[in-house]
N, C-alpha and C. Protein backbone atom coordinates (compact mmCIF):
# COMPACT_ATOMS: atom_id res chain seq x y z
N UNK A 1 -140.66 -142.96 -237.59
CA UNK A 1 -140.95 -144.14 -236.78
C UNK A 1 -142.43 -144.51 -236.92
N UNK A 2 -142.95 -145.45 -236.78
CA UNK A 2 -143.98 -146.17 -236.65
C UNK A 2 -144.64 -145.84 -235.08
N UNK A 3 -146.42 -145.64 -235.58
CA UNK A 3 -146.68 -145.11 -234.08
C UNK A 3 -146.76 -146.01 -233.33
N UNK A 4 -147.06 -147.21 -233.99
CA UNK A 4 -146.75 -148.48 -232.59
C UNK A 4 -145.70 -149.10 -232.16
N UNK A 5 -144.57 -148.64 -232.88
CA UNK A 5 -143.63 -148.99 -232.02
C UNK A 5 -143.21 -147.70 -230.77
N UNK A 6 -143.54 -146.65 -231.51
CA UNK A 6 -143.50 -146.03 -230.52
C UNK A 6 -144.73 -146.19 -228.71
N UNK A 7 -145.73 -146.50 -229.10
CA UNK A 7 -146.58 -146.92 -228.36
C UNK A 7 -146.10 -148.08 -227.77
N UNK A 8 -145.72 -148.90 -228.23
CA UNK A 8 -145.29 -150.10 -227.83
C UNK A 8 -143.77 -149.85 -226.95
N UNK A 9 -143.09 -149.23 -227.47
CA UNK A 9 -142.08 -149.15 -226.48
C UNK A 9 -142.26 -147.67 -225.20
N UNK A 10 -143.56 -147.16 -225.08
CA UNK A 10 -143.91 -146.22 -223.96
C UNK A 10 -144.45 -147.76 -223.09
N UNK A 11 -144.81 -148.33 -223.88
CA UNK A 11 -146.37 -149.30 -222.79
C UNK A 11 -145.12 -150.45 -222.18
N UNK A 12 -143.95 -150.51 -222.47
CA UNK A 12 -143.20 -151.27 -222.05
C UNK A 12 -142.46 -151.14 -221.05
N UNK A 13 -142.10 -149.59 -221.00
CA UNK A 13 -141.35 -148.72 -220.00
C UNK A 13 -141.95 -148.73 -218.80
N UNK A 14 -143.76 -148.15 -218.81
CA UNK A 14 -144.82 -148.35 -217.77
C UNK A 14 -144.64 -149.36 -217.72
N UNK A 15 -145.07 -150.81 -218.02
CA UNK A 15 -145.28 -152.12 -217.18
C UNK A 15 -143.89 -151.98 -216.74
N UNK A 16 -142.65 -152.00 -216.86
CA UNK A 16 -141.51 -152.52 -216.58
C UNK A 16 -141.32 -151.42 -215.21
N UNK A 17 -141.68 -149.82 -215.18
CA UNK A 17 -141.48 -149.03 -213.55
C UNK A 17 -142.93 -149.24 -213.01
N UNK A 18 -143.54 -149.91 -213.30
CA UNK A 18 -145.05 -150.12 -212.39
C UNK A 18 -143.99 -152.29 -211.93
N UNK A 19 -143.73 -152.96 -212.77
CA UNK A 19 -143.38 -153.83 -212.27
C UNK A 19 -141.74 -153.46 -210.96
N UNK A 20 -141.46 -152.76 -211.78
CA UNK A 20 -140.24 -152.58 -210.14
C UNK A 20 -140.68 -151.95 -209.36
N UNK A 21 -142.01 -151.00 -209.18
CA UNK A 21 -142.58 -150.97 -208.09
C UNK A 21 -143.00 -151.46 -207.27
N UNK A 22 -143.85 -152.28 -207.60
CA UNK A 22 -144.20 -153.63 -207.47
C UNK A 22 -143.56 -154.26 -206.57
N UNK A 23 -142.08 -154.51 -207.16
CA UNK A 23 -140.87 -155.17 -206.44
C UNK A 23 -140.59 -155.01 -205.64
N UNK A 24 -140.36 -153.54 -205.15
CA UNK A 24 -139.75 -153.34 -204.35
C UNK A 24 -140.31 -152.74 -203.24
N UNK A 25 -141.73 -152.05 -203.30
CA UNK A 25 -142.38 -151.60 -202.71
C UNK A 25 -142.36 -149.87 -202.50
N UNK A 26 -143.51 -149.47 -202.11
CA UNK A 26 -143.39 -147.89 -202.15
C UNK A 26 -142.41 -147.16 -202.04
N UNK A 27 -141.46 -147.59 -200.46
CA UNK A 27 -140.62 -146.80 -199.57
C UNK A 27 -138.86 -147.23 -200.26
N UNK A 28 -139.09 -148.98 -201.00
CA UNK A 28 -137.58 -148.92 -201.62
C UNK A 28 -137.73 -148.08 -203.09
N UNK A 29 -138.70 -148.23 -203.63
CA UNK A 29 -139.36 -147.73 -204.99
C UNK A 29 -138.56 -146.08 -204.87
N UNK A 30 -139.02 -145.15 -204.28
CA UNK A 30 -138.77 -144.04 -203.86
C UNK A 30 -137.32 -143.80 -203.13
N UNK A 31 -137.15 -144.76 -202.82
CA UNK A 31 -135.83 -144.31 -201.94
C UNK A 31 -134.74 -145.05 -203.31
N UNK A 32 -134.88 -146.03 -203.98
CA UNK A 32 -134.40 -145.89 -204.61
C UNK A 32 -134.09 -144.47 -205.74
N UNK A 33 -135.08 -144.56 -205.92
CA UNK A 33 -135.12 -143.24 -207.22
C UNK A 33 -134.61 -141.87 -206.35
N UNK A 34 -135.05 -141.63 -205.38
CA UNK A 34 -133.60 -140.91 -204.68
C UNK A 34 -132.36 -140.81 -204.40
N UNK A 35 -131.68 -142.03 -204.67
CA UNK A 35 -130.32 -142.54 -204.48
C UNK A 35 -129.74 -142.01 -206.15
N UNK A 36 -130.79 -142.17 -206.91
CA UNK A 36 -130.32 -142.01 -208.46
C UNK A 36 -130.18 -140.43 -208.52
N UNK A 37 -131.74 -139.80 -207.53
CA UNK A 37 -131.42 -138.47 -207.71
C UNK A 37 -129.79 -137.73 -207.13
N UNK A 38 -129.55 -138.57 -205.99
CA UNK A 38 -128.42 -137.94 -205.64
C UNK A 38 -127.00 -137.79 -206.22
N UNK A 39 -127.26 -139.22 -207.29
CA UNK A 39 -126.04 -139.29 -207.81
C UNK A 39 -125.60 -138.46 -209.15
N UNK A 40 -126.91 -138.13 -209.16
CA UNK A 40 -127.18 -137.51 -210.83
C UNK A 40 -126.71 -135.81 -210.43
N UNK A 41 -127.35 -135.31 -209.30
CA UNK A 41 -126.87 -134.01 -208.78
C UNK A 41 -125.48 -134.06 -208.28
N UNK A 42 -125.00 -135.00 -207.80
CA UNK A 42 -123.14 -134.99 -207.75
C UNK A 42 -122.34 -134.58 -208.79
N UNK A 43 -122.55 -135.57 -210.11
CA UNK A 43 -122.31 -135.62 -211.20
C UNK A 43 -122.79 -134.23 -212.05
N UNK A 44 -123.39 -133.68 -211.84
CA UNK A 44 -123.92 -132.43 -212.54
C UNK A 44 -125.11 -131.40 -211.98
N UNK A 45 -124.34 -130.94 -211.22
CA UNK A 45 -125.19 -130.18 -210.48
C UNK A 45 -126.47 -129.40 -211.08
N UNK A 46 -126.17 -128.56 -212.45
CA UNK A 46 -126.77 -127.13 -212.84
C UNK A 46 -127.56 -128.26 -213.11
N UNK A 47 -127.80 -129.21 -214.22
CA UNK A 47 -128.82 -129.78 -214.46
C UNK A 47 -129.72 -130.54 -213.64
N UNK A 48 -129.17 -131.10 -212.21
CA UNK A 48 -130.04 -131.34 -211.58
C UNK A 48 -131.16 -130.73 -210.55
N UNK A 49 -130.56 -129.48 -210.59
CA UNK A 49 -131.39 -128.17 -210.41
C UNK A 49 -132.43 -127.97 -211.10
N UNK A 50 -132.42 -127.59 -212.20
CA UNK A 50 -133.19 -127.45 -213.38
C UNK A 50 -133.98 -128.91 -213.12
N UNK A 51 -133.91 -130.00 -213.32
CA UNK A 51 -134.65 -131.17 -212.94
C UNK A 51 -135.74 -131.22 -212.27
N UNK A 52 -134.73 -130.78 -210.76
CA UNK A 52 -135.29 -130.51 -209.70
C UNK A 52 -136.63 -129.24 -209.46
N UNK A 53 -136.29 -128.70 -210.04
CA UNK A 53 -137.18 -127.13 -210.28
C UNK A 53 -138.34 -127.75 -210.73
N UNK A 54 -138.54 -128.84 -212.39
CA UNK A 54 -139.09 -128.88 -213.17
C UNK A 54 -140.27 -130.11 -212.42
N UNK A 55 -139.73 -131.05 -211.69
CA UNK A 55 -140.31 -131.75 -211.14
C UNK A 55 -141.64 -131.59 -209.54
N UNK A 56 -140.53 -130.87 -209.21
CA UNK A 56 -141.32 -129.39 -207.99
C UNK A 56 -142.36 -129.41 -208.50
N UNK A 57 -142.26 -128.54 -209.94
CA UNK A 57 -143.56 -127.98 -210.70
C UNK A 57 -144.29 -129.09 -211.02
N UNK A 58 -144.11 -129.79 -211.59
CA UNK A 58 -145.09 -131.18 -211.70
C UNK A 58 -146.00 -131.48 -210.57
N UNK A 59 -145.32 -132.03 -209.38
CA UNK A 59 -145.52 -132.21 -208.18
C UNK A 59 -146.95 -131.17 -207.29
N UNK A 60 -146.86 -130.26 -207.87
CA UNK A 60 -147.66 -128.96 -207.74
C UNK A 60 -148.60 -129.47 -208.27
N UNK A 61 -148.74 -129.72 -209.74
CA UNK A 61 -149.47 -129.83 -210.15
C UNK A 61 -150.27 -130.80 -210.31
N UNK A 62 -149.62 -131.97 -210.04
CA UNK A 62 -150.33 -133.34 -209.80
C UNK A 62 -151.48 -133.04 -208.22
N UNK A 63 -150.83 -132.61 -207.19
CA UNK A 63 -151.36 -132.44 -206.16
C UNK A 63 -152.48 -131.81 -206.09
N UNK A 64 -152.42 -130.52 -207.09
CA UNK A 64 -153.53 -129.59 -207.36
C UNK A 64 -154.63 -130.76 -208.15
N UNK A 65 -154.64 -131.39 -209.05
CA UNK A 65 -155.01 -132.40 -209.38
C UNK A 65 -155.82 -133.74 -208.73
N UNK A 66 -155.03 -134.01 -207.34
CA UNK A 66 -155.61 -134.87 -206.63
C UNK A 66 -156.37 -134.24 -205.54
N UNK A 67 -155.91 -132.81 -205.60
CA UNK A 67 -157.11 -131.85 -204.05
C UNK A 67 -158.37 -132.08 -204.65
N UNK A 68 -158.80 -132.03 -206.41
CA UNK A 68 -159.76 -132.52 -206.39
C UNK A 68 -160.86 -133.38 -206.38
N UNK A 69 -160.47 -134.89 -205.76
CA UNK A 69 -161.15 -135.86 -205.61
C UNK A 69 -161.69 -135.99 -203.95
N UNK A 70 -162.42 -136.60 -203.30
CA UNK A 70 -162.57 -136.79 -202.48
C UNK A 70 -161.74 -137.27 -201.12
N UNK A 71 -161.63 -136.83 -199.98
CA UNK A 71 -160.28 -137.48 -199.15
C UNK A 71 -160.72 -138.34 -198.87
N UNK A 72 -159.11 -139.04 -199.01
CA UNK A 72 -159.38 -140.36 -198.73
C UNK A 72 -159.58 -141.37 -199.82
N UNK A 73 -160.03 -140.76 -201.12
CA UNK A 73 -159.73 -141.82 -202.34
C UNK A 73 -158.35 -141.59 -203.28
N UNK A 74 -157.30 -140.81 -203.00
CA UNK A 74 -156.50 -140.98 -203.70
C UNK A 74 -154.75 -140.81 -203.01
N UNK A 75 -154.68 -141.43 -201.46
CA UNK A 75 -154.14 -140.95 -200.69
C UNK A 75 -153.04 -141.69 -201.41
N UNK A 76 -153.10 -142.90 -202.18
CA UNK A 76 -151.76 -143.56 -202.67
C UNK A 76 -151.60 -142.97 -203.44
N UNK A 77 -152.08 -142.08 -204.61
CA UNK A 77 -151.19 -141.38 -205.68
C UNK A 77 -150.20 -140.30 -205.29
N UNK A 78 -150.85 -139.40 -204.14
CA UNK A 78 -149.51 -138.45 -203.91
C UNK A 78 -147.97 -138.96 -204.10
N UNK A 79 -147.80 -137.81 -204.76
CA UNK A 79 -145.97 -138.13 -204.42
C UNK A 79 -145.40 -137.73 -203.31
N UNK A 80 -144.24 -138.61 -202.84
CA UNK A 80 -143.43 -138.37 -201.98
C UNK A 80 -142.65 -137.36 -201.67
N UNK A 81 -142.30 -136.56 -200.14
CA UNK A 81 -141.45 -135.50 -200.40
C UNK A 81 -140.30 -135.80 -200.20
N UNK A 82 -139.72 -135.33 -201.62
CA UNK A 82 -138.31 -136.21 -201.40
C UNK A 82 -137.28 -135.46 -199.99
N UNK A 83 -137.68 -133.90 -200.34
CA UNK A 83 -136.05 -133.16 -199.16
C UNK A 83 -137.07 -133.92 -197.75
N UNK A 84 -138.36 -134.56 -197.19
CA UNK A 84 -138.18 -135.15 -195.74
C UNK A 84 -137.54 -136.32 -196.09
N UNK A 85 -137.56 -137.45 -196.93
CA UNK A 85 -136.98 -138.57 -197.09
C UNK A 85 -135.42 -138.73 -196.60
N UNK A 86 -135.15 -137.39 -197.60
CA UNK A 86 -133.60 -136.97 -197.42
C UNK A 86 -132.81 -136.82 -196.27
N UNK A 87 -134.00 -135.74 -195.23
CA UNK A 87 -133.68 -135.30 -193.78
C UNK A 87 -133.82 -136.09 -193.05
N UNK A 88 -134.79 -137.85 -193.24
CA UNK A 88 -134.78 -138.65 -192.22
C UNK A 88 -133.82 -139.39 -192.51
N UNK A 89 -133.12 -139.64 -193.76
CA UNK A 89 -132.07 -140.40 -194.13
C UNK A 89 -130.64 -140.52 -193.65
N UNK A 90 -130.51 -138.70 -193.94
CA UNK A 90 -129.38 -137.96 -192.92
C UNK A 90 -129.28 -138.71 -191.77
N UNK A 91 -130.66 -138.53 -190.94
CA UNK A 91 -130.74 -138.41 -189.65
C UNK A 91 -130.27 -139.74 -188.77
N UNK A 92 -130.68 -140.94 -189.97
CA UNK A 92 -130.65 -142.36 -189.53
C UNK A 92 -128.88 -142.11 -190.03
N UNK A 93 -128.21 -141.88 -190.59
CA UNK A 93 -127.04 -142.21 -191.05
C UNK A 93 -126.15 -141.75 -189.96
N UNK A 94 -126.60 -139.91 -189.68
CA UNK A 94 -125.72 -139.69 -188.30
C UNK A 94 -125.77 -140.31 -187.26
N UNK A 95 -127.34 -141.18 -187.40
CA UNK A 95 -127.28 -141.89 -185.62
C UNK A 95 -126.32 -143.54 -185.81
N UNK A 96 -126.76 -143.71 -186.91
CA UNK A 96 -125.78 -145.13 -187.25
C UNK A 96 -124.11 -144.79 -186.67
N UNK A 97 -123.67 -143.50 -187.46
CA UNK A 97 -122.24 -143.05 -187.38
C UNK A 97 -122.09 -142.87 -185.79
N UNK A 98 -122.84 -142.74 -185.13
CA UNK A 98 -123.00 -142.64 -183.24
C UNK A 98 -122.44 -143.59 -182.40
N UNK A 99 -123.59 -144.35 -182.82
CA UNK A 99 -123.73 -145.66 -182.34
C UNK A 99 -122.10 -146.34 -182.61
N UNK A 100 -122.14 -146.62 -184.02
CA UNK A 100 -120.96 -146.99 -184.17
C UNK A 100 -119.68 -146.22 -184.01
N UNK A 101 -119.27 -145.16 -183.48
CA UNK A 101 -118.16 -144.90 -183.19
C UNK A 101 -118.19 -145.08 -181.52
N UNK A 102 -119.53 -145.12 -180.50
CA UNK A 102 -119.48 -145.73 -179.20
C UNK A 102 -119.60 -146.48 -179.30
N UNK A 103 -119.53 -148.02 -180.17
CA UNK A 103 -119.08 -149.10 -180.14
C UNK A 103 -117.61 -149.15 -180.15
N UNK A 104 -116.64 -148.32 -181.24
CA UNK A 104 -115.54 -148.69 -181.50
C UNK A 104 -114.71 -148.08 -180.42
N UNK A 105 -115.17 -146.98 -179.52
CA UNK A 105 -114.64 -146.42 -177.94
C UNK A 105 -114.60 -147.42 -177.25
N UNK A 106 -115.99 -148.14 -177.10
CA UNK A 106 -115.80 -148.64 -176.07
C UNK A 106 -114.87 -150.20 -176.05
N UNK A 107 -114.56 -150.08 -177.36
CA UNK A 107 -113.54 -151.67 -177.57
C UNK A 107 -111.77 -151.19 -177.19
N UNK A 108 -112.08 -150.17 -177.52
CA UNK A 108 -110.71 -149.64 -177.10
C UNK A 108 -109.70 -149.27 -176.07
């Protein structure tokens, strides 16, 4: 392959997940890409383990990475933790499922 097409199709990928970031904003940005994570671990568990493991480690290491700048200048790069995202997600879904089954009592 040619190194600029290869270059050229990395620099395309970035503008195109920096532009759906963009789009959608931090919290759909992330919550999207969690919805993908979940479906991808349904579909195949062992590997999304392994994923999961590998990304952890990243995550580590990016962080270790940003402890060294000053606080307060790089509070938007951290990444998100996805298992609280997950646990507040749960949490809104069981209270939705609440709500709405003491709606459907009380019609009854």
């Amino acid at each position: 392959m040619r190194p600029w097409l290869v270059l050229g199709v990395v620099f395309i990928a970035v503008f195109v997940t920096l532009g759906v970031f963009l789009a959608l904003g931090y919290d759909g940005f992330w919550g999207r890409a969690l919805t993908l994570g979940r479906w991808y671990a349904a579909r195949r568990p062992d590997r999304a383990a392994a994923l999961h493991a590998r990304l952890d480690a990243f995550a580590m290491k990016w962080d270790a990475v940003l402890d060294r700048f000053p606080e307060g200048m790089v509070d938007g790069l951290y990444l998100p933790d996805f298992g609280e995202m997950a646990a507040a997600e749960t949490r809104h879904d069981e209270a939705l499922d609440r709500r709405f089954d003491s709606l459907r009592n009380s019609e009854a």
